[in-house]
Structures are given as structure tokens and as C-alpha cells.
Protein backbone atom coordinates (compact mmCIF):
# COMPACT_ATOMS: atom_id res chain seq x y z
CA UNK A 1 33.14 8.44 -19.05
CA UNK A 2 33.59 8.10 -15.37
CA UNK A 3 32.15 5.28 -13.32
CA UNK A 4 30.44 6.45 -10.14
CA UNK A 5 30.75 3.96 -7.10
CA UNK A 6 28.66 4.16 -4.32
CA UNK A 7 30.74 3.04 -0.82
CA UNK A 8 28.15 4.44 2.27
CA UNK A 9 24.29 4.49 2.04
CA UNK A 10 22.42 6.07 4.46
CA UNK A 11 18.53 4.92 5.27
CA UNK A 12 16.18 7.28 7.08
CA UNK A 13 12.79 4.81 8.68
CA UNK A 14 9.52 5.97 8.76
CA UNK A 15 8.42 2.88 8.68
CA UNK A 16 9.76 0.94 11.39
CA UNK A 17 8.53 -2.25 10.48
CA UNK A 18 10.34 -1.67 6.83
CA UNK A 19 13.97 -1.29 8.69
CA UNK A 20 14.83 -5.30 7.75
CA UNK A 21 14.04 -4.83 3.81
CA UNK A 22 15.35 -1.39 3.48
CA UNK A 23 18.64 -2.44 5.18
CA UNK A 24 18.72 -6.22 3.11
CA UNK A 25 18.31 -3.50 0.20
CA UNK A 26 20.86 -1.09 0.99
CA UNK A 27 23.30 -4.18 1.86
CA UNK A 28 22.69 -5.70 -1.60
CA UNK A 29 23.41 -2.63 -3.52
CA UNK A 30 26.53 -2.07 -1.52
CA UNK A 31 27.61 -5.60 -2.56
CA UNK A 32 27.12 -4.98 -6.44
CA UNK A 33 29.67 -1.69 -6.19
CA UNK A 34 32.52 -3.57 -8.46
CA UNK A 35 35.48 -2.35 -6.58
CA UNK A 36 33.68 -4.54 -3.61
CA UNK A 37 36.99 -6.01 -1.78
CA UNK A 38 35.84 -4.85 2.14
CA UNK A 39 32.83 -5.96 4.20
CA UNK A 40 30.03 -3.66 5.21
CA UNK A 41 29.38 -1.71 8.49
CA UNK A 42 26.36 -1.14 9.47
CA UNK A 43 26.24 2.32 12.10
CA UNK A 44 22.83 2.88 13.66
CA UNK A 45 23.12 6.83 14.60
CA UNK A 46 19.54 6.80 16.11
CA UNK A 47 16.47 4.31 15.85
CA UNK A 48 15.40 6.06 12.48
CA UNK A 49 19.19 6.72 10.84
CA UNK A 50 21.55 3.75 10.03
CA UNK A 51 24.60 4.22 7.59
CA UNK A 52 25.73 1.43 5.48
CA UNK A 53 29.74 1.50 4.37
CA UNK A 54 32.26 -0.89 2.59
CA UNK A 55 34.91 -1.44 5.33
CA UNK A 56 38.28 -2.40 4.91
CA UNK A 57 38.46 -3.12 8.79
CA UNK A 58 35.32 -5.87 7.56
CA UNK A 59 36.29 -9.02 6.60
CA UNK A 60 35.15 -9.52 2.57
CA UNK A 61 31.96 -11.05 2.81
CA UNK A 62 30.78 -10.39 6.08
CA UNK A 63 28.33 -7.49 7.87
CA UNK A 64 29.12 -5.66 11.38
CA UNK A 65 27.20 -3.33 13.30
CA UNK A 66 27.57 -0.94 15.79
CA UNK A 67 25.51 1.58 17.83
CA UNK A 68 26.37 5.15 18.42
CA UNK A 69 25.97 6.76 21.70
């Protein structure tokens, strides 16, 4: 049976003042994938829409962000 891996989560806020935990959450789950050899980037498209992907470009281990225009 295939194995489903998950390498970008995407978190919508309504709840501004839940953006730390959902993104500790969404960081977490990213880090139990178990093909996890890349960092995570962390995109913020617009205050209420971030993306979170495994990154080769990320050192293992460690979390980047960056801001769209």
C-alpha cells in the first residue's frame, strides 16, 4: 500500500492570535514526514495565508521565512 507524505501545508487564520500554535503545529507535522532530509520554509502570501514546505535550499533542521509582495 502506498505511503502518502505530506511536503507543503498551507494555514488559513481567522484567528490571529492562533497564528503562533497553528504554525508550531504545521511545523511539527512537517518534521514527522519520514523522508524529512530538507528544512522548512515558511511563505507568508498575505497576513491570513502562510505555506509551510520541506526545502532542500533549508539547511536540515532549521526554519526560514519569507514575505511575498
Amino acid at each position: 500500500m502506498p505511503t502518502h507524505t505530506t511536503n507543503q501545508l498551507e494555514i488559513l487564520v481567522t484567528d490571529p492570535a492562533r497564528l503562533h500554535d497553528m504554525l508550531t503545529d504545521a511545523e511539527h507535522t512537517l518534521r514527522q514526514t519520514p523522508q524529512h532530509h530538507a528544512g522548512i520554509l515558511v511563505t507568508r502570501h498575505t497576513p491570513h495565508r502562510y505555506t509551510l514546505t520541506l526545502c532542500d535550499t533549508v539547511p536540515f533542521g532549521e526554519t526560514h521565512e519569507q514575505t511575498l509582495p
